[in-house]
PDB file of N, CA and C in Angstrom:
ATOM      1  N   UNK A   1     -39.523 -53.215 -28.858  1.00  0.00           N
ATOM      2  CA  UNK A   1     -38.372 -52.377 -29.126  1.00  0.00           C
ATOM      3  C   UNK A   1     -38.270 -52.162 -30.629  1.00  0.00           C
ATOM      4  N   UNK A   2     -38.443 -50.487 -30.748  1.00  0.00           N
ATOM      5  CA  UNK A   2     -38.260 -50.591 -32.410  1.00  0.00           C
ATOM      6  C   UNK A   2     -36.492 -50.715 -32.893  1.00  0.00           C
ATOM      7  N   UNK A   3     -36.489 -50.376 -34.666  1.00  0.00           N
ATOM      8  CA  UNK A   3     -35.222 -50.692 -34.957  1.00  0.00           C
ATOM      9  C   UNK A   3     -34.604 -49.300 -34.602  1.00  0.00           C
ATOM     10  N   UNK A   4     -34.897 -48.268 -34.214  1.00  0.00           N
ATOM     11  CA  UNK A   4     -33.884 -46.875 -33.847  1.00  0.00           C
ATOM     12  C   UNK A   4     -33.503 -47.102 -32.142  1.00  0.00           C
ATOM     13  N   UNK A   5     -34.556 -48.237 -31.463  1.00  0.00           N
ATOM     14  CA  UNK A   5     -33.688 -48.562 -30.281  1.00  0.00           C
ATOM     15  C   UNK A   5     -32.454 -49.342 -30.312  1.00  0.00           C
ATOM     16  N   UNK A   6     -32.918 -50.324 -31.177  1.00  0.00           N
ATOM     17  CA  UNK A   6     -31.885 -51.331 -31.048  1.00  0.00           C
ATOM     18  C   UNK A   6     -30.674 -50.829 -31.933  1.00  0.00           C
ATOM     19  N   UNK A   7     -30.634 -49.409 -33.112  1.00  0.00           N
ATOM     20  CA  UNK A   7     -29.345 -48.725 -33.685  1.00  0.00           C
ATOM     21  C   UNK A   7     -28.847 -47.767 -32.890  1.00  0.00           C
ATOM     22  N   UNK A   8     -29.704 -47.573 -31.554  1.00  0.00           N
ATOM     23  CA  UNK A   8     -28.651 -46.507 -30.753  1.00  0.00           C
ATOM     24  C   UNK A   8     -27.516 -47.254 -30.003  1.00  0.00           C
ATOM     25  N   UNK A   9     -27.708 -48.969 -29.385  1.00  0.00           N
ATOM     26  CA  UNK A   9     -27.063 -49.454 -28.948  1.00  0.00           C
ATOM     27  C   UNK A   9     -25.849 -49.909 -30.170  1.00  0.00           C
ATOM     28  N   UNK A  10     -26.001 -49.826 -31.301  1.00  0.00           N
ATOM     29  CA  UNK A  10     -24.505 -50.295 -32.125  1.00  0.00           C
ATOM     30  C   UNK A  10     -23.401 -49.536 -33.017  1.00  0.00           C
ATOM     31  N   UNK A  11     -22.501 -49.786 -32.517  1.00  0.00           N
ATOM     32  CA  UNK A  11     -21.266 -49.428 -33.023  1.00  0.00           C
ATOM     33  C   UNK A  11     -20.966 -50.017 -34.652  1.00  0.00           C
ATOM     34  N   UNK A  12     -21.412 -50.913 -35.141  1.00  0.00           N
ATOM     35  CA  UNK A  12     -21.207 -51.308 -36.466  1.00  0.00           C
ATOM     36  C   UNK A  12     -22.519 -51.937 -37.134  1.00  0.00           C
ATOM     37  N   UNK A  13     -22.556 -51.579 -38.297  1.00  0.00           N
ATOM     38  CA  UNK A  13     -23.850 -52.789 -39.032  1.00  0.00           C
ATOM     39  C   UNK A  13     -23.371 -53.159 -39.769  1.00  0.00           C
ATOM     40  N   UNK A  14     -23.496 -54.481 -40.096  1.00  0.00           N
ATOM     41  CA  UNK A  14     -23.163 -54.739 -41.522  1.00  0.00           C
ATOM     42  C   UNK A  14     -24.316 -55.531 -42.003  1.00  0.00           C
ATOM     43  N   UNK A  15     -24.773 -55.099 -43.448  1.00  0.00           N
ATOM     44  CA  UNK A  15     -25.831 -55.459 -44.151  1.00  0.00           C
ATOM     45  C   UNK A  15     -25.656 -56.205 -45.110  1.00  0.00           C
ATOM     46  N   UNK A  16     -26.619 -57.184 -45.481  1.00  0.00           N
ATOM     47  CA  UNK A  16     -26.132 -57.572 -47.106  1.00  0.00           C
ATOM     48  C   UNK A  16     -27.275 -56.870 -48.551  1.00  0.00           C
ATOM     49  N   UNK A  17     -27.654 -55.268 -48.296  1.00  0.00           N
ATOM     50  CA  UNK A  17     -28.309 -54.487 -48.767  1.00  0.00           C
ATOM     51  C   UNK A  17     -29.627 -54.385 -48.421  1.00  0.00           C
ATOM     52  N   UNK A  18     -30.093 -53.687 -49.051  1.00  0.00           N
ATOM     53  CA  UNK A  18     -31.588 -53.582 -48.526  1.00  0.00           C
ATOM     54  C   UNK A  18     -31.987 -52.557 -47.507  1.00  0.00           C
ATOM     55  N   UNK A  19     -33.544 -52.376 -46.776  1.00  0.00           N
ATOM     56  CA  UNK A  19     -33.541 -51.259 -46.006  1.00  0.00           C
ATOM     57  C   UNK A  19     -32.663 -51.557 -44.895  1.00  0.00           C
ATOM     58  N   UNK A  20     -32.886 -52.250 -44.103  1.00  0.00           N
ATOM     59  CA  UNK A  20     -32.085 -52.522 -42.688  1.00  0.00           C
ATOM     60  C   UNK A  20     -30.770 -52.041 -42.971  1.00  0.00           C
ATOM     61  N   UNK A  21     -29.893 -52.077 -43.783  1.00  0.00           N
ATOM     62  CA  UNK A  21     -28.967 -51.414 -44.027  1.00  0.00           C
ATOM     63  C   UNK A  21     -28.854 -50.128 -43.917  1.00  0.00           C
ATOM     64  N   UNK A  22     -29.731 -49.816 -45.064  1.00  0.00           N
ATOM     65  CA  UNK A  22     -29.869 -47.995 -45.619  1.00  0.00           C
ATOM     66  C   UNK A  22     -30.746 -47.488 -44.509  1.00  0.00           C
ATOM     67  N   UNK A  23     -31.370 -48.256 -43.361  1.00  0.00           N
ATOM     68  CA  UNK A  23     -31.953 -47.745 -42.482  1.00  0.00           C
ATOM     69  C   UNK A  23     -31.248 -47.052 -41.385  1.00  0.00           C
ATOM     70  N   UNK A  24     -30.073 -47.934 -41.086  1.00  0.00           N
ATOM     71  CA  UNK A  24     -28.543 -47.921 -40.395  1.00  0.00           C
ATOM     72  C   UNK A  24     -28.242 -47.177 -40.551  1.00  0.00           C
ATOM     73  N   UNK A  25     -27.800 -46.302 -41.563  1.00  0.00           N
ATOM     74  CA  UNK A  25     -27.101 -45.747 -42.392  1.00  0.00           C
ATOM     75  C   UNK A  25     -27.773 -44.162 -41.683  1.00  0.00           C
ATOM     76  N   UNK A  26     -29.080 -43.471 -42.140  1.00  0.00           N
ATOM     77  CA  UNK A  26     -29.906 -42.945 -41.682  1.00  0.00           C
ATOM     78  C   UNK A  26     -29.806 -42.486 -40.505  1.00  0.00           C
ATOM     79  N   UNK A  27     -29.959 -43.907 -39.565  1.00  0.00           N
ATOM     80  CA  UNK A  27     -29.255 -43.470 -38.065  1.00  0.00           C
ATOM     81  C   UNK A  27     -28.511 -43.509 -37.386  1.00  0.00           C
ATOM     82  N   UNK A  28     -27.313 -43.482 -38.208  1.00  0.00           N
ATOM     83  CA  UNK A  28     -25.983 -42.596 -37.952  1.00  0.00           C
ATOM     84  C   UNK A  28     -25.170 -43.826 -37.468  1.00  0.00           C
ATOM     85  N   UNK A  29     -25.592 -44.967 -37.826  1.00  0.00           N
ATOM     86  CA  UNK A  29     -24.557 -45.895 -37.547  1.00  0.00           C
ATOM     87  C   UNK A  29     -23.843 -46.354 -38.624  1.00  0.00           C
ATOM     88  N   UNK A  30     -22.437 -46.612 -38.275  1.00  0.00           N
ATOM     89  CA  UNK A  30     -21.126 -47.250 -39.135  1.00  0.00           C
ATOM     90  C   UNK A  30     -21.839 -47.956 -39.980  1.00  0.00           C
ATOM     91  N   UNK A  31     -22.061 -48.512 -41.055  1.00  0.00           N
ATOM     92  CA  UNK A  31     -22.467 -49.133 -42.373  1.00  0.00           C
ATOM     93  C   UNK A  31     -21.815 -49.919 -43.017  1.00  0.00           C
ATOM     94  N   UNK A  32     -21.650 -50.866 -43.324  1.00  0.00           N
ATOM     95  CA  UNK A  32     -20.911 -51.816 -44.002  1.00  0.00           C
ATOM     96  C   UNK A  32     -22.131 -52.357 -45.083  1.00  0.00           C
ATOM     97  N   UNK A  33     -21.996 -52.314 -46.122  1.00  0.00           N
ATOM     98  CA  UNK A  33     -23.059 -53.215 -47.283  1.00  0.00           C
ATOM     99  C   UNK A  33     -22.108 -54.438 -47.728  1.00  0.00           C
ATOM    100  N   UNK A  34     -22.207 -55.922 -47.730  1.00  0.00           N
ATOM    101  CA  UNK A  34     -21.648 -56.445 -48.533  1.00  0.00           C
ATOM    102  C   UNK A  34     -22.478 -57.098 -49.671  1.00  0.00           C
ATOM    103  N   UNK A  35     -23.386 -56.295 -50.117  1.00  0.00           N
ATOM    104  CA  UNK A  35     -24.699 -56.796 -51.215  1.00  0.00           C
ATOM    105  C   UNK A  35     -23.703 -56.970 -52.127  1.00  0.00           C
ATOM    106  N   UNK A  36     -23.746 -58.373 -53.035  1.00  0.00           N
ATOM    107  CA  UNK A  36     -23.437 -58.899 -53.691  1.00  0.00           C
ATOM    108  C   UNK A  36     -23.863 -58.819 -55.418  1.00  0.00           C
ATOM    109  N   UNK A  37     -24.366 -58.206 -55.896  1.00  0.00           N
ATOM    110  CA  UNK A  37     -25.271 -57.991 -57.035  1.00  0.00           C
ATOM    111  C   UNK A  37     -25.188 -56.200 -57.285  1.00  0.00           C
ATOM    112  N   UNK A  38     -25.290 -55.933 -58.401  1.00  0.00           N
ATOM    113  CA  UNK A  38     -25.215 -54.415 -58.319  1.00  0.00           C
ATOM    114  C   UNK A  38     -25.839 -53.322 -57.559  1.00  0.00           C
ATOM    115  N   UNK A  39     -25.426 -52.665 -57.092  1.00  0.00           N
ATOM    116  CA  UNK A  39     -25.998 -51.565 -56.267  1.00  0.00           C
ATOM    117  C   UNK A  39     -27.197 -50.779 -56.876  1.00  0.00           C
ATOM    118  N   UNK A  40     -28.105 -50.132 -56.045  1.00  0.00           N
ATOM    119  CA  UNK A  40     -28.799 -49.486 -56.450  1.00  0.00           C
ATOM    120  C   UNK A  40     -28.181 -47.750 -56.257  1.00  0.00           C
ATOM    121  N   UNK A  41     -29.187 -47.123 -56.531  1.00  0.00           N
ATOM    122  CA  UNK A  41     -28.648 -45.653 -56.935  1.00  0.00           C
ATOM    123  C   UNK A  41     -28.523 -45.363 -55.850  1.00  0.00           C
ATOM    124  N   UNK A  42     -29.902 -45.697 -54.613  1.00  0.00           N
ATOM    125  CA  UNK A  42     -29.737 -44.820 -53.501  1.00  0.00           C
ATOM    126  C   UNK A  42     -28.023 -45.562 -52.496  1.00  0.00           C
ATOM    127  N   UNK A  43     -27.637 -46.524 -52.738  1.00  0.00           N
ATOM    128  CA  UNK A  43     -26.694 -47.155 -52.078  1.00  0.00           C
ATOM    129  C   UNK A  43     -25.496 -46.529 -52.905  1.00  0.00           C
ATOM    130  N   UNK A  44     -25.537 -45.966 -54.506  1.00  0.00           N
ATOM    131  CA  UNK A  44     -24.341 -45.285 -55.111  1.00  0.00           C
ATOM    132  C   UNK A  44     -24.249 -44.189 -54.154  1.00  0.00           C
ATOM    133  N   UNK A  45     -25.597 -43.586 -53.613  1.00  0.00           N
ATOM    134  CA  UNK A  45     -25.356 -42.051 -53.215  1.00  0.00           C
ATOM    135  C   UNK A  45     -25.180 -42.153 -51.805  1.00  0.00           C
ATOM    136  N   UNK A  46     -25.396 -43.253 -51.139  1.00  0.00           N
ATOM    137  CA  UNK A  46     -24.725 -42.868 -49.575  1.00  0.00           C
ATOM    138  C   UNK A  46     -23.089 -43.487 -49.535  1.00  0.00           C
ATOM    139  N   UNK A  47     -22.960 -44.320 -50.288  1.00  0.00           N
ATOM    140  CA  UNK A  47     -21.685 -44.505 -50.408  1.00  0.00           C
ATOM    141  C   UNK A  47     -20.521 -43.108 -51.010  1.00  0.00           C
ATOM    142  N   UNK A  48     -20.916 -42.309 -51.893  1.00  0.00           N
ATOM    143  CA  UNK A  48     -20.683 -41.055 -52.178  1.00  0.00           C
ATOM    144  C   UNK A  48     -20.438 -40.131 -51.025  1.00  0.00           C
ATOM    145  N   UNK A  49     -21.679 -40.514 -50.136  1.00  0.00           N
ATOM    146  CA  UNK A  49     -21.706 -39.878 -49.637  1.00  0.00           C
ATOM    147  C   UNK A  49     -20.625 -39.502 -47.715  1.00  0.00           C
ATOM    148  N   UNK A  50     -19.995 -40.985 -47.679  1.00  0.00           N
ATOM    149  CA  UNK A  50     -19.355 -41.375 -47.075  1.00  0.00           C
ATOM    150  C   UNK A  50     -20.175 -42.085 -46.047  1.00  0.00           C
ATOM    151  N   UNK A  51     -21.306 -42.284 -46.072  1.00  0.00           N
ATOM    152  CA  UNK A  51     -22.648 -42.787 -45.558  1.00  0.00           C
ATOM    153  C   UNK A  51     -22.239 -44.482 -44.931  1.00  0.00           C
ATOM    154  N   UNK A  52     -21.833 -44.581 -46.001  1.00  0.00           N
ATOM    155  CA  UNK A  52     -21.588 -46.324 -45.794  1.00  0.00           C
ATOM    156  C   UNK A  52     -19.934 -46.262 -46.576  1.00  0.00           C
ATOM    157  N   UNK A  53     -20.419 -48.311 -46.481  1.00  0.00           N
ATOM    158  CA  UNK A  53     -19.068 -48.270 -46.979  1.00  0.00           C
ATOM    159  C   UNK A  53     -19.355 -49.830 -47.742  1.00  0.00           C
ATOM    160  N   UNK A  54     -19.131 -49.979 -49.004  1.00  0.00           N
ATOM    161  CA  UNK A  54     -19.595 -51.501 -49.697  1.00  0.00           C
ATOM    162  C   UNK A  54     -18.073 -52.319 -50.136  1.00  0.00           C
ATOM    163  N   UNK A  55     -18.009 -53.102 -49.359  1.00  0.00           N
ATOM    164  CA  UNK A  55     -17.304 -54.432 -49.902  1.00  0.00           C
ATOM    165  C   UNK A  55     -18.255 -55.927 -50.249  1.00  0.00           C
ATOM    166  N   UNK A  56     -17.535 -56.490 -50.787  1.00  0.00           N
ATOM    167  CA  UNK A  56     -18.482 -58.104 -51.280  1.00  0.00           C
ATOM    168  C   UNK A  56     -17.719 -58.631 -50.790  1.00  0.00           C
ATOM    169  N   UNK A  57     -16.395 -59.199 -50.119  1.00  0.00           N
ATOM    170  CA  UNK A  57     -15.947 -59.730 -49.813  1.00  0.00           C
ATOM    171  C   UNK A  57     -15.214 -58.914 -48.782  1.00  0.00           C
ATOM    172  N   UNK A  58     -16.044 -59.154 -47.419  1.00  0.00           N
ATOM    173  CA  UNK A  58     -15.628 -58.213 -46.385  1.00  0.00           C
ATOM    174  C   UNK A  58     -14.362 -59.359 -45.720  1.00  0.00           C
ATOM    175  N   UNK A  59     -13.101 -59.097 -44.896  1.00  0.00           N
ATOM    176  CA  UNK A  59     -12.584 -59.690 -43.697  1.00  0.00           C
ATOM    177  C   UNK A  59     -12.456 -59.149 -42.471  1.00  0.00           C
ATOM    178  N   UNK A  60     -12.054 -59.253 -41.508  1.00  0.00           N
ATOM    179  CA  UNK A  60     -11.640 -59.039 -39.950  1.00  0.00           C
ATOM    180  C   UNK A  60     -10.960 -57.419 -40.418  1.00  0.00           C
ATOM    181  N   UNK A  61      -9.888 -57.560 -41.506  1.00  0.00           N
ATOM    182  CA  UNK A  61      -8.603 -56.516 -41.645  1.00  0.00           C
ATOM    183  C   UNK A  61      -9.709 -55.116 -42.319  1.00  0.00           C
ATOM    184  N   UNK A  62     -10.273 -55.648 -42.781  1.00  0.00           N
ATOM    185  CA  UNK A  62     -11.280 -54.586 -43.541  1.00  0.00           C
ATOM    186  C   UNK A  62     -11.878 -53.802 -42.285  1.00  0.00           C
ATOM    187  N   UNK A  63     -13.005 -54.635 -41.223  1.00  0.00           N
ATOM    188  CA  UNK A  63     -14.098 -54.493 -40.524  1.00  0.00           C
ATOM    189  C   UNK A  63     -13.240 -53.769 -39.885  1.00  0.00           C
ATOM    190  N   UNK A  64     -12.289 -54.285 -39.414  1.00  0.00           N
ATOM    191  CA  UNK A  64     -11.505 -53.716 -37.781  1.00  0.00           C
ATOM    192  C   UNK A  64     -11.120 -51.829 -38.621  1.00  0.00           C
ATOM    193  N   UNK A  65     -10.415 -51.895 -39.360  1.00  0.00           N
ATOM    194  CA  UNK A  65      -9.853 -50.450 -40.448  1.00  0.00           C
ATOM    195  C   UNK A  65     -11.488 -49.332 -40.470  1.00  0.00           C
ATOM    196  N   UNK A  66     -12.509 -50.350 -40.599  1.00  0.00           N
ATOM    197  CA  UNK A  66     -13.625 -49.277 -41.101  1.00  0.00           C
ATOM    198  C   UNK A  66     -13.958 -49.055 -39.626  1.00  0.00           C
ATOM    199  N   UNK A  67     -14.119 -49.481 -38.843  1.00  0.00           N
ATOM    200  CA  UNK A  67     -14.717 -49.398 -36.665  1.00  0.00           C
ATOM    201  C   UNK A  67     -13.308 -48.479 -36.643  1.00  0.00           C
ATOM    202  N   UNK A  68     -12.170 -48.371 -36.570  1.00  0.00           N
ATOM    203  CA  UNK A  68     -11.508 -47.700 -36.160  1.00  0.00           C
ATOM    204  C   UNK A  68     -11.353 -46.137 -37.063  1.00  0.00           C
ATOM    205  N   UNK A  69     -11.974 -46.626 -38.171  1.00  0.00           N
ATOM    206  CA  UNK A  69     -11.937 -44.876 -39.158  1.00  0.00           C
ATOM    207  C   UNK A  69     -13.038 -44.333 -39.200  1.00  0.00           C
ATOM    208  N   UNK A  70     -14.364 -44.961 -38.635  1.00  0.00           N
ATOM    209  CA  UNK A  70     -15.462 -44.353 -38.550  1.00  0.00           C
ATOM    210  C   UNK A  70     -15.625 -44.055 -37.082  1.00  0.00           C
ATOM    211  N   UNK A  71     -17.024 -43.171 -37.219  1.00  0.00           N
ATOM    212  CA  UNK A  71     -17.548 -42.853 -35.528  1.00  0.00           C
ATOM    213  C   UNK A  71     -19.080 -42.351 -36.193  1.00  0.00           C
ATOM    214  N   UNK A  72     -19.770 -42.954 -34.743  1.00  0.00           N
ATOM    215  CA  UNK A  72     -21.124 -43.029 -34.925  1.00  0.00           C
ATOM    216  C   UNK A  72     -22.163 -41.412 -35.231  1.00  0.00           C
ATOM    217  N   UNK A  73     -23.072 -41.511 -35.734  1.00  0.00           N
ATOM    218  CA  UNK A  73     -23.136 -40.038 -36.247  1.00  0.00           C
ATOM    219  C   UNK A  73     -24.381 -40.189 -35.462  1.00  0.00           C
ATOM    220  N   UNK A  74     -25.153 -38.808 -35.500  1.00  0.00           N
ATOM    221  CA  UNK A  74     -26.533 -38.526 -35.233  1.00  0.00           C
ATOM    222  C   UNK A  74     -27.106 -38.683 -36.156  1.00  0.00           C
ATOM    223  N   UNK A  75     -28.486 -39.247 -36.144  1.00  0.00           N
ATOM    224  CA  UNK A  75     -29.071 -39.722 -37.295  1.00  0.00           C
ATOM    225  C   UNK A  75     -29.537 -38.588 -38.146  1.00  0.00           C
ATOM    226  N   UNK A  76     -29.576 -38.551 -39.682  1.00  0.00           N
ATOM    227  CA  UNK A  76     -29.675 -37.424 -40.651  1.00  0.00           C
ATOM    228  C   UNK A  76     -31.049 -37.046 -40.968  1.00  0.00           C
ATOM    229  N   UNK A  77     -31.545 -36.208 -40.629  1.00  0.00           N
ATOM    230  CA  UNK A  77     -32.528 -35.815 -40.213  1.00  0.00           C
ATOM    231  C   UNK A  77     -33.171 -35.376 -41.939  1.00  0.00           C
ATOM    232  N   UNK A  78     -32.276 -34.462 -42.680  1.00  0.00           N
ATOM    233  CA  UNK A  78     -33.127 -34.458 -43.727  1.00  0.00           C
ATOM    234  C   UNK A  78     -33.517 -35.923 -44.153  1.00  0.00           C
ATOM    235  N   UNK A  79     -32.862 -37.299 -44.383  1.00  0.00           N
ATOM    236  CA  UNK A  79     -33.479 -38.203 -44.673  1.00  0.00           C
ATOM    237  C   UNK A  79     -34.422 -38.381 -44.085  1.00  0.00           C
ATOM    238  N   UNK A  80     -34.766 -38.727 -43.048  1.00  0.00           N
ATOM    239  CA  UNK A  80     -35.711 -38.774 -41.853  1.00  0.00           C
ATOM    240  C   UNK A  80     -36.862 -38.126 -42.862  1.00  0.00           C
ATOM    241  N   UNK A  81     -36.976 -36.476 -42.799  1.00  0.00           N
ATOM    242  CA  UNK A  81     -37.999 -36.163 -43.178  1.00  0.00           C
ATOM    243  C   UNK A  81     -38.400 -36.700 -44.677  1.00  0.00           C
ATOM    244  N   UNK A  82     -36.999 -37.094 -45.546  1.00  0.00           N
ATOM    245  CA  UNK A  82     -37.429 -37.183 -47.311  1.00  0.00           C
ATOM    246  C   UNK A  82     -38.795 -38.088 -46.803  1.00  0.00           C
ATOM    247  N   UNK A  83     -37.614 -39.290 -46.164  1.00  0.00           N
ATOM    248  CA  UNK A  83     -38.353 -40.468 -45.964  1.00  0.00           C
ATOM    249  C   UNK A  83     -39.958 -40.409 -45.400  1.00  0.00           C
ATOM    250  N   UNK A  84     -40.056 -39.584 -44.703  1.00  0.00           N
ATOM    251  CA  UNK A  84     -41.113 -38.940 -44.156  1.00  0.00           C
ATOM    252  C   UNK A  84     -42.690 -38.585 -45.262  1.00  0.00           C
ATOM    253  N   UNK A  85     -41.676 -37.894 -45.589  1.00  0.00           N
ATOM    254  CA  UNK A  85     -42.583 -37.141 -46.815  1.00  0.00           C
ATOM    255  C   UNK A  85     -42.893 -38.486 -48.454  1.00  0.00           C
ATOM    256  N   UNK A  86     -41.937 -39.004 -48.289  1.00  0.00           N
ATOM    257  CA  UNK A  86     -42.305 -40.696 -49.149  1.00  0.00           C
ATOM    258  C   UNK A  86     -43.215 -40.933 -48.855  1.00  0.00           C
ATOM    259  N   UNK A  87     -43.225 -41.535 -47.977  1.00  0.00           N
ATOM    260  CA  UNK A  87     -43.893 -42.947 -46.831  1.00  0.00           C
ATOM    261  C   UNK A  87     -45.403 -41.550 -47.419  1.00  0.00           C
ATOM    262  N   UNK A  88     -45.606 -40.790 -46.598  1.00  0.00           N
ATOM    263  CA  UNK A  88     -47.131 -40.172 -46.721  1.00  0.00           C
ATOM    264  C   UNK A  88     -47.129 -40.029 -48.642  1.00  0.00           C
ATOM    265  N   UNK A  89     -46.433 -39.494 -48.913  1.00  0.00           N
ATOM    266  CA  UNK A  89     -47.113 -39.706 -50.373  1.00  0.00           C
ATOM    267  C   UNK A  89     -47.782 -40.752 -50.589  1.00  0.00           C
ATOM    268  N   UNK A  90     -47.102 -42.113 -50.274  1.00  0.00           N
ATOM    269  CA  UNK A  90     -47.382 -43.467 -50.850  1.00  0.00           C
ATOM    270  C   UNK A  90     -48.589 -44.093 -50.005  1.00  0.00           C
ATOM    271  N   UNK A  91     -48.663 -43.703 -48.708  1.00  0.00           N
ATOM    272  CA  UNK A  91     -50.080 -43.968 -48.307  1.00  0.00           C
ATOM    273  C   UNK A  91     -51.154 -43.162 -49.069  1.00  0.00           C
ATOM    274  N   UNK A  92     -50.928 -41.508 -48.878  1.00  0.00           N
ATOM    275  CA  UNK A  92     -52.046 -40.664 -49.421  1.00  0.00           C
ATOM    276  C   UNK A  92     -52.896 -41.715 -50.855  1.00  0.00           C
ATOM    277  N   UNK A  93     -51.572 -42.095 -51.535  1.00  0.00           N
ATOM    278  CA  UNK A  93     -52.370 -42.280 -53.025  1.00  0.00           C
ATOM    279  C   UNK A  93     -52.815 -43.640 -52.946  1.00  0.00           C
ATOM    280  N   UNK A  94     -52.123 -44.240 -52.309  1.00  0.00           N
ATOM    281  CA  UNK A  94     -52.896 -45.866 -51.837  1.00  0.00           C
ATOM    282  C   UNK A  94     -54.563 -45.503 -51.242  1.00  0.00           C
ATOM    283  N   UNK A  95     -55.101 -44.507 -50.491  1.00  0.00           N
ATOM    284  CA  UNK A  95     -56.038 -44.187 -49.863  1.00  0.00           C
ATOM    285  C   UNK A  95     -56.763 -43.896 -50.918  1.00  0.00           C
ATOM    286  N   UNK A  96     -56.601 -42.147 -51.377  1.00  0.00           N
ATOM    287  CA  UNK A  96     -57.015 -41.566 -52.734  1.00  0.00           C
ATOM    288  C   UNK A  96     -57.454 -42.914 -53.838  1.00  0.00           C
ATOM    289  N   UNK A  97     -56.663 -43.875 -54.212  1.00  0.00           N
ATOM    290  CA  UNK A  97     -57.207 -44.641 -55.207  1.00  0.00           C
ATOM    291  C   UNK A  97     -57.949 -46.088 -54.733  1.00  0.00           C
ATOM    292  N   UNK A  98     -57.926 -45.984 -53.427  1.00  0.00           N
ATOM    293  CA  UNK A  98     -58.623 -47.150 -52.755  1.00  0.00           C
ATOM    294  C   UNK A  98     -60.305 -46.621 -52.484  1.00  0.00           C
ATOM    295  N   UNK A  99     -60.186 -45.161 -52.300  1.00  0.00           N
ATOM    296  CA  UNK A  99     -61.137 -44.248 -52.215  1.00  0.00           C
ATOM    297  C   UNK A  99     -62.009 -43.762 -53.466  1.00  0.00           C
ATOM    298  N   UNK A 100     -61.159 -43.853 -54.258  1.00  0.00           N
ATOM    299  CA  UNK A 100     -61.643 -43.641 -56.003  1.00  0.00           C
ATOM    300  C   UNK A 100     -62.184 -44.974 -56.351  1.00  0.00           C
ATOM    301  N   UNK A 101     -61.465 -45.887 -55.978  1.00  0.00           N
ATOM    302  CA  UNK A 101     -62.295 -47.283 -56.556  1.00  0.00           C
ATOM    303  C   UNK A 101     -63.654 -47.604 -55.831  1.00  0.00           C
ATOM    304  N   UNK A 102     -64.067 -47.718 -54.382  1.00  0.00           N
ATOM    305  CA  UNK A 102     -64.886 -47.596 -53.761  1.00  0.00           C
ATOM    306  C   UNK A 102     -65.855 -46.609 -54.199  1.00  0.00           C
ATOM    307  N   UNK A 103     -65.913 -45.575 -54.468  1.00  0.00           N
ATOM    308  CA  UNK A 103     -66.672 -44.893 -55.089  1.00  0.00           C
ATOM    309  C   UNK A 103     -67.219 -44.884 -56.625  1.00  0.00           C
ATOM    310  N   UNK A 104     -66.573 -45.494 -57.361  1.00  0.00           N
ATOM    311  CA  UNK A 104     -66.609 -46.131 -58.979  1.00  0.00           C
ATOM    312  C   UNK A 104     -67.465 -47.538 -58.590  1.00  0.00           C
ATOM    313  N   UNK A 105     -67.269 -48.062 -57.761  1.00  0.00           N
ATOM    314  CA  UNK A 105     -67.881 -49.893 -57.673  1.00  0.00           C
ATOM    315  C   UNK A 105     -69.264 -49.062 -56.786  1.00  0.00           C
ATOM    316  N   UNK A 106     -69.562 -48.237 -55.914  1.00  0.00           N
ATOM    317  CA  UNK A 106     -70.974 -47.596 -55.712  1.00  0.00           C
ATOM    318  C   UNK A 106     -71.625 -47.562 -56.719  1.00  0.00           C
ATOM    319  N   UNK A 107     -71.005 -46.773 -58.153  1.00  0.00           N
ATOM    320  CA  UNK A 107     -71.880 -45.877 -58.669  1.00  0.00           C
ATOM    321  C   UNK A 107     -72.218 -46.702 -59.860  1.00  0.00           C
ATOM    322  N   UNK A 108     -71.145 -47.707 -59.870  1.00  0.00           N
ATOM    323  CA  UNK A 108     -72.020 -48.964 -60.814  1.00  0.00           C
ATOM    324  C   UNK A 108     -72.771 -49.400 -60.877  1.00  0.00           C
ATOM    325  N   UNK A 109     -72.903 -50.189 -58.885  1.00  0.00           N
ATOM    326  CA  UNK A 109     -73.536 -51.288 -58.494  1.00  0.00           C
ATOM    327  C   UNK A 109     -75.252 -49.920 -57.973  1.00  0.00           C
ATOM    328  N   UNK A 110     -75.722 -48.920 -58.663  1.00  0.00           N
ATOM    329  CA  UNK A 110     -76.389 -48.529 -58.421  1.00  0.00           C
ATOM    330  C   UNK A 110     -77.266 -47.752 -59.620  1.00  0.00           C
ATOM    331  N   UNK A 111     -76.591 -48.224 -60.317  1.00  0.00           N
ATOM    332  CA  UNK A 111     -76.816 -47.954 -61.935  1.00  0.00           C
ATOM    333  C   UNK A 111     -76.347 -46.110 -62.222  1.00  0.00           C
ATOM    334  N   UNK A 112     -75.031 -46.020 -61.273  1.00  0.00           N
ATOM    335  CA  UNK A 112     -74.566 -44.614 -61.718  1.00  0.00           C
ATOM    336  C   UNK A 112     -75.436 -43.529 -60.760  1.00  0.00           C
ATOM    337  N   UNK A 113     -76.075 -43.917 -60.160  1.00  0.00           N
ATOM    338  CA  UNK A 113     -76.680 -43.043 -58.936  1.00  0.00           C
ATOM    339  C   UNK A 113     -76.543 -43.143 -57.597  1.00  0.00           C
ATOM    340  N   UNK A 114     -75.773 -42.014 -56.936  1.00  0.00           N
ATOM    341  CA  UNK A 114     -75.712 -41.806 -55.508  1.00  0.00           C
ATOM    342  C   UNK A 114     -76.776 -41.651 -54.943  1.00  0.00           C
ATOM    343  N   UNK A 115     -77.332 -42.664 -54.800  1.00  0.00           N
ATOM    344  CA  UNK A 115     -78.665 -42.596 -53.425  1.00  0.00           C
ATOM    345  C   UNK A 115     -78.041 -43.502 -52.330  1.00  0.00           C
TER     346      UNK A 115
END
C-alpha cells in the first residue's frame, strides 16, 4: 500500500516537518506541521498558501478548531506535476553524469581510445 492510499483514508495529518508532511499537504489532506526549528521556504509557501497549518506547540483546542475549519481537498495536481518534473530532472542528471563518468574512466583506462 503506497502513501496516496493510506492519505485517501485520513481526515487529519499531523507532521513534525519534512516530506510526509508536505506530501499530505499535496494530497489534499488537513495538515498540521508542528516542526520545531525554522521553517523552510517551501513550508512558508503552503502555509501562505492555506495548505497547512504550523503550530509548535499543538493541543486538543487547536487540533479539534483546525478538523472542524478545514475539509479534505483533492490532491493539487500542479504540484503533482512540479514534483513530477523535479524528481525526472534529478534522475536525468544523476544518469547523464553517471553516464559521463563511465565514459571518461573508458577512455582513460584505454589510453584515450574507443576501441
Amino acid at each position: 500500500m503506497g502513501l496516496a492510499e493510506v492519505m485517501e483514508n485520513c481526515n487529519l495529518f499531523i507532521g513534525a516537518g519534512g516530506t510526509m508532511t508536505r506530501e499530505a499537504v499535496v494530497l489534499g489532506v488537513p495538515t498540521i506541521s508542528i516542526y520545531q526549528d525554522e521553517l523552510l521556504d517551501v513550508d512558508r509557501y503552503l502555509i501562505a498558501k492555506g495548505a497547512m497549518a504550523h503550530i509548535k506547540n499543538s493541543n486538543a483546542e487547536f487540533v479539534t478548531h483546525f478538523l472542524e475549519n478545514s475539509r479534505k481537498r483533492s490532491a493539487d495536481s500542479e504540484s503533482l506535476r512540479s514534483g513530477k518534473r523535479a524528481y525526472d530532472l534529478v534522475i536525468n542528471t544523476i544518469l547523464s553524469s553517471a553516464q559521463g563518468r563511465h565514459l571518461q574512466d573508458g577512455l582513460s583506462s584505454n589510453g584515450g581510445c574507443r576501441c
